[in-house]
Protein backbone atom coordinates (compact mmCIF):
# COMPACT_ATOMS: atom_id res chain seq x y z
CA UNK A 1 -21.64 9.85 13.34
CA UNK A 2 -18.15 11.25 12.58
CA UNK A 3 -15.56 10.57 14.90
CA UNK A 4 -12.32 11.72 15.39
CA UNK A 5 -8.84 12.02 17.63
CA UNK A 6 -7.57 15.22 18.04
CA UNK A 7 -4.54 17.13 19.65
CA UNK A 8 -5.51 20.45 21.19
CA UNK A 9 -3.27 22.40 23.74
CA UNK A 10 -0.78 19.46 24.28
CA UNK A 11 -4.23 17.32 25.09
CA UNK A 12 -5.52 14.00 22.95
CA UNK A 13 -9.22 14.05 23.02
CA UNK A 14 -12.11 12.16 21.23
CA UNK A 15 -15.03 13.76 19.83
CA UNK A 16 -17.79 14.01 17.44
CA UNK A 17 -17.62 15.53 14.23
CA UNK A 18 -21.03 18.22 13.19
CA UNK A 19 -19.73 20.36 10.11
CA UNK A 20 -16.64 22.23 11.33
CA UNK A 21 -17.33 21.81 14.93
CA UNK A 22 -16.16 19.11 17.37
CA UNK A 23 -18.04 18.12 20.19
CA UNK A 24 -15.65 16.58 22.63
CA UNK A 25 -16.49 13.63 24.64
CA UNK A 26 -16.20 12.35 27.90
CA UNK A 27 -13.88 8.96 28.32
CA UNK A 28 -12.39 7.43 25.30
CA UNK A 29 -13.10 5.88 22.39
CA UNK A 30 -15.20 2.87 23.00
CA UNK A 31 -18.05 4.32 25.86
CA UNK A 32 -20.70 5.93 25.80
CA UNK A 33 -19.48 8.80 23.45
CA UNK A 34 -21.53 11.35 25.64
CA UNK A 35 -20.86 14.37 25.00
CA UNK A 36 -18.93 17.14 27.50
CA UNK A 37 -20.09 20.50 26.41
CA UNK A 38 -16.90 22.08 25.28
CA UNK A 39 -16.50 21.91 21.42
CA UNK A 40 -13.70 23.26 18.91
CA UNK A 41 -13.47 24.28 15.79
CA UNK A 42 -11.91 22.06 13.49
CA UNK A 43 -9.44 24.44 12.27
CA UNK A 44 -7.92 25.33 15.82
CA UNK A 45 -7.23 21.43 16.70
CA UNK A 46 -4.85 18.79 14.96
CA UNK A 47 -6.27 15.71 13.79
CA UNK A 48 -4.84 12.38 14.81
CA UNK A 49 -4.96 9.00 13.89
CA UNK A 50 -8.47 8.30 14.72
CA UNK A 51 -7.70 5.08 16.81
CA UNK A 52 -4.61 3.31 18.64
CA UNK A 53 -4.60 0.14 16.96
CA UNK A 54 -2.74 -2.53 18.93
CA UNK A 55 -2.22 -4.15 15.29
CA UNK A 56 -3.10 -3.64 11.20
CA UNK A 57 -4.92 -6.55 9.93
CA UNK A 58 -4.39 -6.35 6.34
CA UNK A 59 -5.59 -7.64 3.31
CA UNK A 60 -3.61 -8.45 0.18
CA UNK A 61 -5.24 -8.96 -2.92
CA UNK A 62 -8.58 -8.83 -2.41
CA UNK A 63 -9.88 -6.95 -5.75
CA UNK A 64 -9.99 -9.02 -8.74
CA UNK A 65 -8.13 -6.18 -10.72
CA UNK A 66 -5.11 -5.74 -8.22
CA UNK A 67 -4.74 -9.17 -8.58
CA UNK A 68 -4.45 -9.09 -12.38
CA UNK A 69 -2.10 -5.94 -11.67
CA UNK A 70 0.28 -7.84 -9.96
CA UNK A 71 -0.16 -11.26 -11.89
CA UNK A 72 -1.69 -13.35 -8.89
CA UNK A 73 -3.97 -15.84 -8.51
CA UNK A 74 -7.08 -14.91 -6.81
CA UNK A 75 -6.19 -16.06 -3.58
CA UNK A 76 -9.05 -18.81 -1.98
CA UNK A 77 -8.59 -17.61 1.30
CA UNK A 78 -7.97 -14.04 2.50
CA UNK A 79 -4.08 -13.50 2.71
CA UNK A 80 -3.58 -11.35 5.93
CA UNK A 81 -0.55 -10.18 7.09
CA UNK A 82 0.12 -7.56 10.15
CA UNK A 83 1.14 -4.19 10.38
CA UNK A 84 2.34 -3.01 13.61
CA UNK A 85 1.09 -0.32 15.62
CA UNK A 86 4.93 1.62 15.32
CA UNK A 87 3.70 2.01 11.64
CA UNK A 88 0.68 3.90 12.29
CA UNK A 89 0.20 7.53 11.29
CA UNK A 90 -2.72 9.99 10.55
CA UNK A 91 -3.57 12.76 8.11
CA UNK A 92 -1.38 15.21 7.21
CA UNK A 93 1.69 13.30 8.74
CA UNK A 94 4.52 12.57 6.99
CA UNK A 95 5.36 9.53 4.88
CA UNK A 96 8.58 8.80 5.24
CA UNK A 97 10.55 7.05 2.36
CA UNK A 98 13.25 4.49 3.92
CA UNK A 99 16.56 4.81 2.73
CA UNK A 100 16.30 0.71 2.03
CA UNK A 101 13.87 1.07 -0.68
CA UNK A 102 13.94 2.62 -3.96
CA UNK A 103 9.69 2.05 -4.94
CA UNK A 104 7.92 3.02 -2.20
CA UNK A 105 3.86 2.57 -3.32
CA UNK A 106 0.68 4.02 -2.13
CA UNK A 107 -2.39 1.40 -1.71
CA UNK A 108 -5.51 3.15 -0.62
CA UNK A 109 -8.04 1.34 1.19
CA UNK A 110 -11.05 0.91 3.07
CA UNK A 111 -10.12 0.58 6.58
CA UNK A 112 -12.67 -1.04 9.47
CA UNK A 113 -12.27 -0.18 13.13
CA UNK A 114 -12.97 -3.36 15.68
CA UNK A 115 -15.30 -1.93 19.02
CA UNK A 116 -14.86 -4.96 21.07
CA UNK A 117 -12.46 -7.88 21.30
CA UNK A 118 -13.70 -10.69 18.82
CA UNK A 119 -12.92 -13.81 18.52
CA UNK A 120 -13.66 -16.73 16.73
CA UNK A 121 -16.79 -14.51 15.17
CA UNK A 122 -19.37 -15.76 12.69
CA UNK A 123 -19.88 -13.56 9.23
CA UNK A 124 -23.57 -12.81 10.48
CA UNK A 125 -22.66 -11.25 13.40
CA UNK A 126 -18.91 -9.62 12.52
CA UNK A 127 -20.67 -5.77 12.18
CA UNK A 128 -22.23 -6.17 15.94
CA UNK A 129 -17.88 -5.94 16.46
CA UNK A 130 -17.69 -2.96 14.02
CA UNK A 131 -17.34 0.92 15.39
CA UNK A 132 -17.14 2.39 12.35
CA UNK A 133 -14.68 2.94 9.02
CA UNK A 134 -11.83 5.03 8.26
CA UNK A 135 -9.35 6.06 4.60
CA UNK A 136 -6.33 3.57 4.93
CA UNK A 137 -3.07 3.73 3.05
CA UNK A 138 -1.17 0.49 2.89
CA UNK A 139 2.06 1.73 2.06
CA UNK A 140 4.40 -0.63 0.80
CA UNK A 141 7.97 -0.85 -0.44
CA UNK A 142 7.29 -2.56 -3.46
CA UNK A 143 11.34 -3.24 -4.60
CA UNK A 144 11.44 -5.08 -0.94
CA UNK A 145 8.27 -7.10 -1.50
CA UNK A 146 9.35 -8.20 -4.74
CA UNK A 147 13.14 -9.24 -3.53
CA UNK A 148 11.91 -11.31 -0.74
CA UNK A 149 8.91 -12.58 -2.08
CA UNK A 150 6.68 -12.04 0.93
CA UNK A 151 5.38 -8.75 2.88
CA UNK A 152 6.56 -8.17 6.14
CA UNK A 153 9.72 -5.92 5.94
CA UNK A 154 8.10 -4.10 3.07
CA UNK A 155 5.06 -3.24 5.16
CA UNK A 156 6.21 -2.53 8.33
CA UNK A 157 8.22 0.39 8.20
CA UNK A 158 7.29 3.61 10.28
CA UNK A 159 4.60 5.73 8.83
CA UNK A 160 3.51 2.69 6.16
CA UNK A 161 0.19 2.93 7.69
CA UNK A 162 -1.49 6.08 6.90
CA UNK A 163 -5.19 6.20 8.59
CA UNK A 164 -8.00 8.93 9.13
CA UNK A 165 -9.18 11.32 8.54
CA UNK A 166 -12.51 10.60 10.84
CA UNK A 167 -14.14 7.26 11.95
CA UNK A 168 -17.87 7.54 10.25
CA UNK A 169 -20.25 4.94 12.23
CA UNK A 170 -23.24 4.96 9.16
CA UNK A 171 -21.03 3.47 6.70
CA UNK A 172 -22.75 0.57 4.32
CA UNK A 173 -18.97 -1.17 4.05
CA UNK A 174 -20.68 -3.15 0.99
CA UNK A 175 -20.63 -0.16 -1.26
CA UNK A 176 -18.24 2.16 -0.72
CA UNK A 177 -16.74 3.87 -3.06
CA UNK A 178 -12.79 4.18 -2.55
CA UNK A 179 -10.65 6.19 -4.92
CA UNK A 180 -6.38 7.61 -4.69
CA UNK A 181 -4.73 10.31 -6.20
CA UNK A 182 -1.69 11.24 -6.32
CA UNK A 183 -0.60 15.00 -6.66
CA UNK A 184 -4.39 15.64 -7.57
CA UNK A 185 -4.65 12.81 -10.55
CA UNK A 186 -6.67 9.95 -9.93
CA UNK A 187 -4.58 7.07 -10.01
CA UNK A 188 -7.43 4.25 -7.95
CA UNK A 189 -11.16 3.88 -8.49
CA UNK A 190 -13.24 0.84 -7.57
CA UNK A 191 -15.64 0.50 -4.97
CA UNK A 192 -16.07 -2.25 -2.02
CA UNK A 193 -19.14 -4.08 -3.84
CA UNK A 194 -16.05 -5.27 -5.90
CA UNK A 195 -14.19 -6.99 -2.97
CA UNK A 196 -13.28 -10.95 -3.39
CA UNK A 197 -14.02 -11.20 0.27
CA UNK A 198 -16.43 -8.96 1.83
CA UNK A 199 -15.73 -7.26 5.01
CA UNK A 200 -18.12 -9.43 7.28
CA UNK A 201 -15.63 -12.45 6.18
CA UNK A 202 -12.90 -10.64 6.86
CA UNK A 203 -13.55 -9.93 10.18
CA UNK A 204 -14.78 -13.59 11.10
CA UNK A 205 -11.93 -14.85 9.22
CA UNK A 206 -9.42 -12.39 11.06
CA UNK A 207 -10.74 -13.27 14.09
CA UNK A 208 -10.10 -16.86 13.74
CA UNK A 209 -6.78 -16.75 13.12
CA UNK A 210 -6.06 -13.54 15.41
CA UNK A 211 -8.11 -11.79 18.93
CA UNK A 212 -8.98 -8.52 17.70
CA UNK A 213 -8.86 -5.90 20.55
CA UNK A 214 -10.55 -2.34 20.66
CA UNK A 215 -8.96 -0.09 18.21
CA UNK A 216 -7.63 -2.37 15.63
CA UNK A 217 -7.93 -2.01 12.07
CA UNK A 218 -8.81 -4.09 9.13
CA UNK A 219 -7.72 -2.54 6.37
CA UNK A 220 -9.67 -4.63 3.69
CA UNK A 221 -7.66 -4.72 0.28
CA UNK A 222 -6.68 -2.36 -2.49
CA UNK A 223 -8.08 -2.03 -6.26
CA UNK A 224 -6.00 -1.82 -9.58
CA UNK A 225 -3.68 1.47 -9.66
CA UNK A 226 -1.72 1.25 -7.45
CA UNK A 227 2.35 2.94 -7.95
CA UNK A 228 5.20 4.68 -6.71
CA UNK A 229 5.34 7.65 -4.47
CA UNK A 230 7.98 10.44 -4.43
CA UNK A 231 9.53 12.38 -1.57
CA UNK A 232 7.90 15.69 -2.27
CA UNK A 233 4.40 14.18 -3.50
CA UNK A 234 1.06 14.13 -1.69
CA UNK A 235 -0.70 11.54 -1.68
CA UNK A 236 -4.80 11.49 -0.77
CA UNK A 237 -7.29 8.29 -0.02
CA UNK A 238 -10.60 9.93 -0.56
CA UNK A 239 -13.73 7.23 0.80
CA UNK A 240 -17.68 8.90 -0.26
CA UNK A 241 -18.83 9.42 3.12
CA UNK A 242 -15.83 9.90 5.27
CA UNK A 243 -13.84 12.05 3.83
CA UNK A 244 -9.88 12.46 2.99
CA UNK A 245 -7.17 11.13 4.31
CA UNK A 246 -4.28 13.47 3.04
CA UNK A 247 -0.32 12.74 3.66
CA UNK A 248 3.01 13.99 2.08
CA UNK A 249 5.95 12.02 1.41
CA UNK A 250 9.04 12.81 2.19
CA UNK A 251 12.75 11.55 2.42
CA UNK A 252 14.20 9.72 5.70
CA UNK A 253 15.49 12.40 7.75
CA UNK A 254 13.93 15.23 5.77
């Protein structure tokens, strides 16, 4: 099942995604995604952010090749960090590059949307707190994350968290293939089998540090490629099975 957020007439709805048709349904996000009867057509609606995270739970070096990339050790826990929900943003929105930062990077990613507040979850049981999985862009201001030697300013500006363009529910997370390009050239290509730490540890290990409510996102670690964006580029995070999550960068205030 494919679902998504959309705006249609001023209105935010939720609904299921058949083709090029949305069904919309009743409630929000996390009932009993019944349908109402009324559907659009995907090109008459604009898509949103799929979800209203109250938080990013994201993971840093969690391929074995970004970790070479960037001349880390492979870490022997997950290293999380946040992401709030003031940097969120969903396809075909804007990037915007911060006047503070001169190497502003895309990191494309496989993103997982929590159904139900966990805590303090086992690895066995972590998917029964799944809804589905989303594209995810961990945008970063890599000049900034050098400089101060950790992540949060360089993460946390507005629009650094790109997400969309659909929530799919049939995902296998444990072989996904995720892939970035940039302008239309593949620039990242690796697939989730790959991951240090697999997403059923993430969310148990999340969710012992960290409640995760309804709506928030793991976004579960970036392969080898990643590099600097433009103002004027495009930049696309394209996941087999759910689809594209297209943005454009541009400059702050422009």
């Amino acid at each position: 099942m494919k679902i998504v957020r959309f705006n249609t007439e001023g209105s935010v709805k939720y609904g299921i995604l058949t083709g090029q048709r949305i069904q919309a349904i009743k409630g929000g996000l996390f009932g009993s995604l019944q349908t109402t009867g009324i559907s659009y057509q995907l090109r008459q609606v604009r898509l949103l952010a799929p979800c209203v995270p109250s938080k990013v739970v994201a993971v840093g070096r969690n391929y074995r090749s970004h970790a070479a990339e960037v001349n880390q050790p492979l870490p022997d826990v997950p290293f999380i960090f946040l992401k709030p929900s003031t940097s969120v943003i969903g396809p075909e929105e804007n990037i915007i590059y911060p006047e503070a930062s001169h190497q502003v990077d895309y990191e494309g990613e496989l993103g997982v949307v929590i159904k139900k507040r966990a805590w303090q979850v086992s690895a066995a049981k972590a998917l029964d707190y799944v809804l589905g999985y989303t594209c995810f862009n961990d945008v970063t201001a890599r000049d900034i994350q050098s400089h101060e030697k950790q992540s949060t300013r360089a993460k946390i500006f507005d629009t650094f968290a790109a997400v969309g363009p659909l929530i799919e529910t049939e995902l296998d997370p444990a072989k996904a293939a995720v892939e970035t390009y940039l302008n239309g050239e593949l620039k990242q290509q690796d697939n989730t089998r790959n991951l240090i730490f697999p997403v059923t540890e993430l969310i148990s290990f999340a969710s012992h540090v960290v409640t995760l409510l309804p709506g928030d996102v793991i976004a579960t670690g970036t392969p080898s490629g990643i590099g600097p964006m433009q103002p004027g580029d495009t930049i696309e995070v394209r996941i087999a099975g759910i689809g594209t999550l297209r943005n454009h960068v541009v400059k702050n205030g422009g």
